[in-house]
Protein backbone atom coordinates (compact mmCIF):
# COMPACT_ATOMS: atom_id res chain seq x y z
CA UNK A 1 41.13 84.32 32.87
CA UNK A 2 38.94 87.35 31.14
CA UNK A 3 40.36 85.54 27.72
CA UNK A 4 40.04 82.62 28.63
CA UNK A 5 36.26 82.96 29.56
CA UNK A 6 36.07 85.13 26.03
CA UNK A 7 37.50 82.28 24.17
CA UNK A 8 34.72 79.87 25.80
CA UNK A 9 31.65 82.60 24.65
CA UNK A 10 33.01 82.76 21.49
CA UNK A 11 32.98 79.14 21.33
CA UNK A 12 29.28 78.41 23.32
CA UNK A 13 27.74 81.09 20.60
CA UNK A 14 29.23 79.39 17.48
CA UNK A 15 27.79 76.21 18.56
CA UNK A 16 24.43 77.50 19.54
CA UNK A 17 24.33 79.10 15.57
CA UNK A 18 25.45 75.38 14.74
CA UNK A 19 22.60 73.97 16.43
CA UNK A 20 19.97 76.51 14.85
CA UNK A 21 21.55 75.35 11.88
CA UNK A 22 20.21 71.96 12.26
CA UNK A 23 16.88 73.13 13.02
CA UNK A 24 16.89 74.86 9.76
CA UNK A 25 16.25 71.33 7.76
CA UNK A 26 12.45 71.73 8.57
CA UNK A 27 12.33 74.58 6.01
CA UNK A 28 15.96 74.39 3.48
CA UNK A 29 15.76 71.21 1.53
CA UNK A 30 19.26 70.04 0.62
CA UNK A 31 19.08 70.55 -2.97
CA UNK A 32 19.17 74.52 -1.85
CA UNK A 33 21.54 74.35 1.27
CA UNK A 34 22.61 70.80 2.73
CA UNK A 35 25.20 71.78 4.92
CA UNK A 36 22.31 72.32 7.46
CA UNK A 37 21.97 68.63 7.18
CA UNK A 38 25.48 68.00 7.52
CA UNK A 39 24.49 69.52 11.02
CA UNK A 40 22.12 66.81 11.90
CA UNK A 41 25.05 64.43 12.12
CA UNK A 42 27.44 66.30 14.45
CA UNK A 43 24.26 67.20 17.07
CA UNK A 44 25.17 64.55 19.61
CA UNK A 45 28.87 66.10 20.10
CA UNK A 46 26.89 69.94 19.77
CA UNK A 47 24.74 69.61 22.46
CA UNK A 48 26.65 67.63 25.09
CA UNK A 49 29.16 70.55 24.30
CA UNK A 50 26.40 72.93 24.56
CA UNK A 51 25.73 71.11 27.81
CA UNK A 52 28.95 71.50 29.20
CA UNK A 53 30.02 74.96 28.41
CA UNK A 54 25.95 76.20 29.55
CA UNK A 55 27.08 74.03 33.30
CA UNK A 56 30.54 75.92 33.27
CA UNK A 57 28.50 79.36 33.02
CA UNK A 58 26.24 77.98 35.87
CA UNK A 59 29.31 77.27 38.20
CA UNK A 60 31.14 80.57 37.31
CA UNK A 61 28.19 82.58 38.64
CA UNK A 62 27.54 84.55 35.50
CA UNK A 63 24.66 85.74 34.37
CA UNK A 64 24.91 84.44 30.73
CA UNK A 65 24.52 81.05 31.92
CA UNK A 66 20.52 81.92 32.32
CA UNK A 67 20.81 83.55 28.40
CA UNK A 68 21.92 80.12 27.54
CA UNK A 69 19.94 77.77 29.76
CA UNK A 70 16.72 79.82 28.24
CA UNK A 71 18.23 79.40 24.31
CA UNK A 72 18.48 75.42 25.63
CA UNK A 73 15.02 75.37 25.80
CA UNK A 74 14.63 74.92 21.69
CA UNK A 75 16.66 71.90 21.30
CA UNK A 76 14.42 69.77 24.22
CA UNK A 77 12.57 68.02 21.58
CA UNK A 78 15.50 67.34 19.60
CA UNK A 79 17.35 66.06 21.93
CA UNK A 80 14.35 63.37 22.75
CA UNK A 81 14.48 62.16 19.54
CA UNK A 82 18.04 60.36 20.43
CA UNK A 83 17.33 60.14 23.92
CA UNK A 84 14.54 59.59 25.95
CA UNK A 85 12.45 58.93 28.97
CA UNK A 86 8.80 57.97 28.42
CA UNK A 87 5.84 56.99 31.39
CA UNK A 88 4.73 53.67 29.96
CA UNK A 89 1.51 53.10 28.23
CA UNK A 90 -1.43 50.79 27.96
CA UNK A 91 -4.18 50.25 24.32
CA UNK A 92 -6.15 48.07 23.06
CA UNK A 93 -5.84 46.29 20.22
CA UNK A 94 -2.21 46.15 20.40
CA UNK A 95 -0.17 45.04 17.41
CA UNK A 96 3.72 44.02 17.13
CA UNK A 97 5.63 45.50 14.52
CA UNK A 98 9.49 44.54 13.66
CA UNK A 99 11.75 46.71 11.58
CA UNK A 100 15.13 45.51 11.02
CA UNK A 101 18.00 45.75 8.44
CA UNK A 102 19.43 42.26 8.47
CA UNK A 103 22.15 43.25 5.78
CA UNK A 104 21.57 40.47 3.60
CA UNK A 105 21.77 38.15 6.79
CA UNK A 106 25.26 36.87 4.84
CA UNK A 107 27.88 35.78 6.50
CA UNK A 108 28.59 35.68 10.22
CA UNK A 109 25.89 37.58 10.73
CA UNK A 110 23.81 34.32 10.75
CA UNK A 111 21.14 33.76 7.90
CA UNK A 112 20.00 30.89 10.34
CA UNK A 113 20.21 32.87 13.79
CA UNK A 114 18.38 35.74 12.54
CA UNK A 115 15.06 33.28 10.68
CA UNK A 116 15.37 32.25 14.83
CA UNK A 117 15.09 35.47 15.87
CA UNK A 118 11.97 36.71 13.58
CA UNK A 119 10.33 33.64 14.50
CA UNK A 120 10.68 34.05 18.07
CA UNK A 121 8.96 37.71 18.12
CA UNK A 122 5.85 36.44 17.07
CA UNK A 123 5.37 40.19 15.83
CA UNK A 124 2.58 40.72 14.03
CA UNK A 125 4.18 42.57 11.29
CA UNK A 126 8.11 42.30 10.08
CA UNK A 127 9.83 45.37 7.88
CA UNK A 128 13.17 44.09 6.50
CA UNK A 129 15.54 46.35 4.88
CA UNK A 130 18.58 44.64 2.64
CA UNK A 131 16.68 41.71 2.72
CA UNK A 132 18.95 40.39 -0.06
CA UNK A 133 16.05 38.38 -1.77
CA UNK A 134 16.49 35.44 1.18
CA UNK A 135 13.40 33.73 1.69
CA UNK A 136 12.14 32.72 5.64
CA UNK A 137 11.00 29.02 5.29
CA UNK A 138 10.69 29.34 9.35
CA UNK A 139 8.19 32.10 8.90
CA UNK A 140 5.87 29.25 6.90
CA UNK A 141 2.78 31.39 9.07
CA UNK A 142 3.46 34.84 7.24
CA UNK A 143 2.69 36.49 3.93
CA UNK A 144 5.02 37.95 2.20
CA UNK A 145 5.63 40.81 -0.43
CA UNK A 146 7.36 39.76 -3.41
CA UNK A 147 10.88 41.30 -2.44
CA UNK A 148 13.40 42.86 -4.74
CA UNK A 149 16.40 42.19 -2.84
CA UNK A 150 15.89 45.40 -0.54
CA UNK A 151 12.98 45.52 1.43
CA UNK A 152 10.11 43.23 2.17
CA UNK A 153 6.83 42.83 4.23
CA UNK A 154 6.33 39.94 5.87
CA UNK A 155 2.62 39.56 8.10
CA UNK A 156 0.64 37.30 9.74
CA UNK A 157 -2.41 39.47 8.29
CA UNK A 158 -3.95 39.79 4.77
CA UNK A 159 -1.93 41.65 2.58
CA UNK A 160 -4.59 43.76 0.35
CA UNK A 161 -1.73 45.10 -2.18
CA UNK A 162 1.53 46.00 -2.35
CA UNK A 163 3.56 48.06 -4.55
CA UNK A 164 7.81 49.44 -4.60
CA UNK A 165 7.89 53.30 -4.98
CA UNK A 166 10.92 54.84 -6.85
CA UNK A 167 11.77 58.54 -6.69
CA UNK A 168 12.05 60.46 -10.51
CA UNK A 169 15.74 60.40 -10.64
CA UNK A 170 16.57 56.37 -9.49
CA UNK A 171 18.79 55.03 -11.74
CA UNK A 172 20.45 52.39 -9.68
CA UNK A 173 17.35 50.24 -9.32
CA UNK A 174 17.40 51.17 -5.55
CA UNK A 175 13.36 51.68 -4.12
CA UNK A 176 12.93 54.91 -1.77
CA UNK A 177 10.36 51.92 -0.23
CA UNK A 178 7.47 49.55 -0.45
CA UNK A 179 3.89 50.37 0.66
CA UNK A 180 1.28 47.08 1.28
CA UNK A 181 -1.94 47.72 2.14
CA UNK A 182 -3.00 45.28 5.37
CA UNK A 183 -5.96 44.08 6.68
CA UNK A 184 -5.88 43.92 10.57
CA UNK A 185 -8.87 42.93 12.64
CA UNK A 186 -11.15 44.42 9.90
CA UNK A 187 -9.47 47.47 9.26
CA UNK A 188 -6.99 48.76 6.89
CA UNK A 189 -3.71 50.36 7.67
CA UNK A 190 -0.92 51.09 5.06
CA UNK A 191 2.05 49.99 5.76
CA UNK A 192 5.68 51.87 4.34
CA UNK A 193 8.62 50.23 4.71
CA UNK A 194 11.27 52.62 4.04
CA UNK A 195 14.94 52.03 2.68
CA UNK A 196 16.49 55.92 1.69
CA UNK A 197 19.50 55.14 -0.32
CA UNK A 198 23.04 54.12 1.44
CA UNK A 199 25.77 56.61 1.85
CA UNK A 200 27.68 53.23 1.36
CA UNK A 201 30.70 54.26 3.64
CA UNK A 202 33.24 51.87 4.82
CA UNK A 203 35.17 51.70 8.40
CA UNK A 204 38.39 52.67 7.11
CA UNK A 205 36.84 55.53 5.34
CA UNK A 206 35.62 57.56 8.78
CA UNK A 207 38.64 56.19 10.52
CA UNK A 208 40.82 58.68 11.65
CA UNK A 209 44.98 58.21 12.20
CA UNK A 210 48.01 60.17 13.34
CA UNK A 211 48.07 61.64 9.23
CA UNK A 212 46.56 64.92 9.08
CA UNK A 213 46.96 65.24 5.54
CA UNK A 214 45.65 61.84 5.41
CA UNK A 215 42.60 62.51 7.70
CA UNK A 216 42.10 65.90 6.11
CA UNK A 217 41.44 63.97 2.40
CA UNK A 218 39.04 60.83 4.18
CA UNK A 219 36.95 64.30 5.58
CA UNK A 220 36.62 65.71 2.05
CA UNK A 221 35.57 62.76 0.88
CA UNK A 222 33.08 61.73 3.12
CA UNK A 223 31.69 65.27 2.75
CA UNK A 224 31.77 64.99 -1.48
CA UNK A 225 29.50 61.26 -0.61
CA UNK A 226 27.18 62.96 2.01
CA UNK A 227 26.16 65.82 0.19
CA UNK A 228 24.98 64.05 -2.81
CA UNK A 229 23.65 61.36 -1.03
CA UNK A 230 21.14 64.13 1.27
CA UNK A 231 20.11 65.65 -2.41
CA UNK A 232 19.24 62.17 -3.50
CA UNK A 233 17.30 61.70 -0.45
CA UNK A 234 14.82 64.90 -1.37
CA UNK A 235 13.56 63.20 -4.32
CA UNK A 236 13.23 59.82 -2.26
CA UNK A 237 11.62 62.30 0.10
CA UNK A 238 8.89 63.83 -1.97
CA UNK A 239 7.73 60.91 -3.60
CA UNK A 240 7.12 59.00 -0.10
CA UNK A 241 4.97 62.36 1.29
CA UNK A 242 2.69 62.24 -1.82
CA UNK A 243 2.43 58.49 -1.10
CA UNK A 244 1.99 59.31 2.68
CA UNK A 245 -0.52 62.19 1.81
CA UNK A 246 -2.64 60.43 -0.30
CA UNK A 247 -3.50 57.33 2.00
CA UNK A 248 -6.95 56.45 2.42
CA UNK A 249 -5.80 54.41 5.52
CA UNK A 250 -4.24 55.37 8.78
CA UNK A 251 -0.02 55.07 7.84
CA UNK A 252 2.71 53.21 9.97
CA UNK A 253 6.20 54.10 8.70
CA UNK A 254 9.10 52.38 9.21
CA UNK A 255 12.77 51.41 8.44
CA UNK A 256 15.74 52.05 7.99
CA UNK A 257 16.19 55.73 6.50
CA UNK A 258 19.80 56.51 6.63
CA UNK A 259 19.13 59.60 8.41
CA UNK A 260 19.77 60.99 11.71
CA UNK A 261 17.24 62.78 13.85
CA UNK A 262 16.76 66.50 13.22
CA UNK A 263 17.80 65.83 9.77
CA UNK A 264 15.91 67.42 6.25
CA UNK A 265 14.32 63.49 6.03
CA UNK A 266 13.15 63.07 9.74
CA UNK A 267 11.52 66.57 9.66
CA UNK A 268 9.54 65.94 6.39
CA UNK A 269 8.82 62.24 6.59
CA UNK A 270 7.52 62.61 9.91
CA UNK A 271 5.36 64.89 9.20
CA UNK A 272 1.41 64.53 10.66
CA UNK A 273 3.02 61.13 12.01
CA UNK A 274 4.13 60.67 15.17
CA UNK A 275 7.49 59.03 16.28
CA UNK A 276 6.80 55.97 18.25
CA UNK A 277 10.13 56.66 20.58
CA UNK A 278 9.28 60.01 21.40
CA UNK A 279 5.84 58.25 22.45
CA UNK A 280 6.75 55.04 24.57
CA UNK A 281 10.84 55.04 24.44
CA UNK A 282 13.27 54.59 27.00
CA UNK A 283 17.01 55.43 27.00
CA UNK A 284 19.03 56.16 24.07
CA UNK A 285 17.46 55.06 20.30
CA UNK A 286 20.90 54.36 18.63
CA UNK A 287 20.08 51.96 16.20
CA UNK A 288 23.48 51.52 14.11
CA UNK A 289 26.44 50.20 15.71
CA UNK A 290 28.98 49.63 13.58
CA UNK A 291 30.83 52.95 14.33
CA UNK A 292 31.78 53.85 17.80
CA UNK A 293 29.26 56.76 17.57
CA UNK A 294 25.58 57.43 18.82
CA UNK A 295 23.66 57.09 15.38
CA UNK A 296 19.90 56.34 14.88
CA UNK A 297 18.77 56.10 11.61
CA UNK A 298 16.03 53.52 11.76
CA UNK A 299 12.48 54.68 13.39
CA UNK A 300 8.63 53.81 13.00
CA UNK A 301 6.34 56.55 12.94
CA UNK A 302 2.19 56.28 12.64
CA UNK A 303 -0.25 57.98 12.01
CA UNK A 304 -1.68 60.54 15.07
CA UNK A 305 -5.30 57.72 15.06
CA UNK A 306 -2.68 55.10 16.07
CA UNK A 307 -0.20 55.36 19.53
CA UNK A 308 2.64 53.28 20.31
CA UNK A 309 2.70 51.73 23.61
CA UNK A 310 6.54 50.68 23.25
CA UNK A 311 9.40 51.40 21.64
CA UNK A 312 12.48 49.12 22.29
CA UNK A 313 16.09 48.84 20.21
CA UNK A 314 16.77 45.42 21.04
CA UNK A 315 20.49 45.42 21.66
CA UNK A 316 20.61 41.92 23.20
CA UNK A 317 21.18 40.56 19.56
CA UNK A 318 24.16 41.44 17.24
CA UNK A 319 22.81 39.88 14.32
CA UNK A 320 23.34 42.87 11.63
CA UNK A 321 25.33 46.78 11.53
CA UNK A 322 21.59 47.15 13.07
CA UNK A 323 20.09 46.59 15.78
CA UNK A 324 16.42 45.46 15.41
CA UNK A 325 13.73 48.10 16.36
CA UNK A 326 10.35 46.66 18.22
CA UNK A 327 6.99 48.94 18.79
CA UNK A 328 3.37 47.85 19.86
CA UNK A 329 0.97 49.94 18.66
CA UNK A 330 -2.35 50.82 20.09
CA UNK A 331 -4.79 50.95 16.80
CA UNK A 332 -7.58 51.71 19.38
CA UNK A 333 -8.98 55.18 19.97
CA UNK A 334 -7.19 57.35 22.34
């Protein structure tokens, strides 16, 4: 049993240094170190393991479950930002804002059925990511940004400007976003809608079998596409701060960012914002769900001026690989 119990310590330490780890992509960009971010992935299956092992300590009566239950204590935010419980919230001057990768709306997925769906939120402000260039004859009330196939704005408000941002290093044509300045009851408010370039994975490339050797390669490989992929995402990174930074007008972020919580891109595009789940959402803020795992990669963040009064994945429509994400925000004073 003293083994046994030895074995488990071993095992509870190494994954409380794994889940420092991932707290480590607020400082260590990925261009210097991104198997911290490779962390950020595997934090749902950390902590509930963290959890569990911390609850077995409890039970056995030692003393070391305390150690661990205080060490816990760090990862509370974190673990908000994938699940949470929020009072509810009233404002004024309460706006609706949509973001929602509608991959293309091809296929199945219903070109038709989502248009229906838009329409129906009346929201006052829609993000799309993978737009694929479709126009929205049903949404005959909205402005639009020109779109490039990725991301548009559509609004029900006066569009001031708009403008695509590429990082240094694009050379696919791919935007890191689109900013458009909007005019809302008199005031201005710059909107990003963000689109962080795809790690382009396929089911059958995660899918594990009965082949280790097989499953061993598909692991490599997704780790030679990830770690890439995070790098590219720095430059994507810095160019939307300075863009963020320099805003005359109060900033609501938004889409889809191909990035977990905790991760090197949450950390430093939410920085000075604040994340409208961890504000006003309920429950758990998986947004992805083609893979049978918890993933949340789209969000909408504002500026600290403006608070969100709700936050809500709306998982009654399977329209996309995403589920659409709906906030109100407050823009009156707090």
């Amino acid at each position: 049993m003293k083994i046994f119990r030895l074995i488990l310590l071993i095992l509870h330490l190494g994954i409380l240094f794994l889940l420092l780890g991932s707290l480590m992509n607020a400082y260590i960009p990925p261009k210097i170190f991104p198997w911290f971010n490779l962390l950020s992935l595997g934090f749902p299956i950390l902590i509930v393991s963290y959890i569990i092992l911390t609850i077995f300590w409890v039970f056995s009566w030692k003393k070391r479950a305390f150690i661990f239950m205080f060490a816990g204590l760090a990862f509370i935010t974190p673990v908000k930002r994938w699940v949470n419980f929020s009072p509810d919230k009233k404002g004024s001057s309460i706006i609706k804002v949509v973001s929602f990768n509608i991959k293309g709306g091809a296929g199945t997925m219903g070109k038709k059925n989502i248009e229906e769906f838009l329409k129906s939120q009346n929201a006052d402000v829609i993000l799309l990511q993978e737009d694929g260039g479709r126009q929205f004859p049903v949404l005959k009330d909205y402005q639009r940004t020109a779109s490039n196939g990725y991301i548009s704005i559509l609004t029900k408000h006066k569009i001031l400007n708009d403008k695509l941002i590429y990082s240094s290093d694009e050379t696919e044509g791919i935007p890191a976003g689109l900013q458009a300045d909007i005019e809302i009851r008199g005031k201005v408010y710059k909107f990003l809608n963000i689109y962080l370039y795809p790690f382009k994975f396929e089911k059958d490339m995660v899918r594990l079998n009965g082949d280790s050797d097989a499953n061993e390669q598909k692991l490599k490989d997704v780790v030679k596409r990830l770690i890439p992929t995070f790098k590219k995402h720095q430059g994507q990174v810095d160019v939307l701060r300075r863009t963020i930074e320099s805003s005359p007008y109060p900033v609501i972020l938004t889409g889809d960012f191909n990035s977990v919580p905790n991760s090197y891109e949450y950390y430093h595009l939410s920085a000075g914002l604040e994340d409208a789940f961890l504000t006003a959402g309920k429950g758990s803020a998986t947004s992805f769900h083609d893979y049978k795992f918890p993933i949340r990669i789209d969000y909408v963040f504002s500026s600290e001026s403006i608070r969100a009064v709700s936050y809500v994945v709306d998982r009654s429509v399977s329209l996309s690989d995403h589920y659409p994400v709906i906030s109100e925000l407050s823009l009156g004073e707090k």
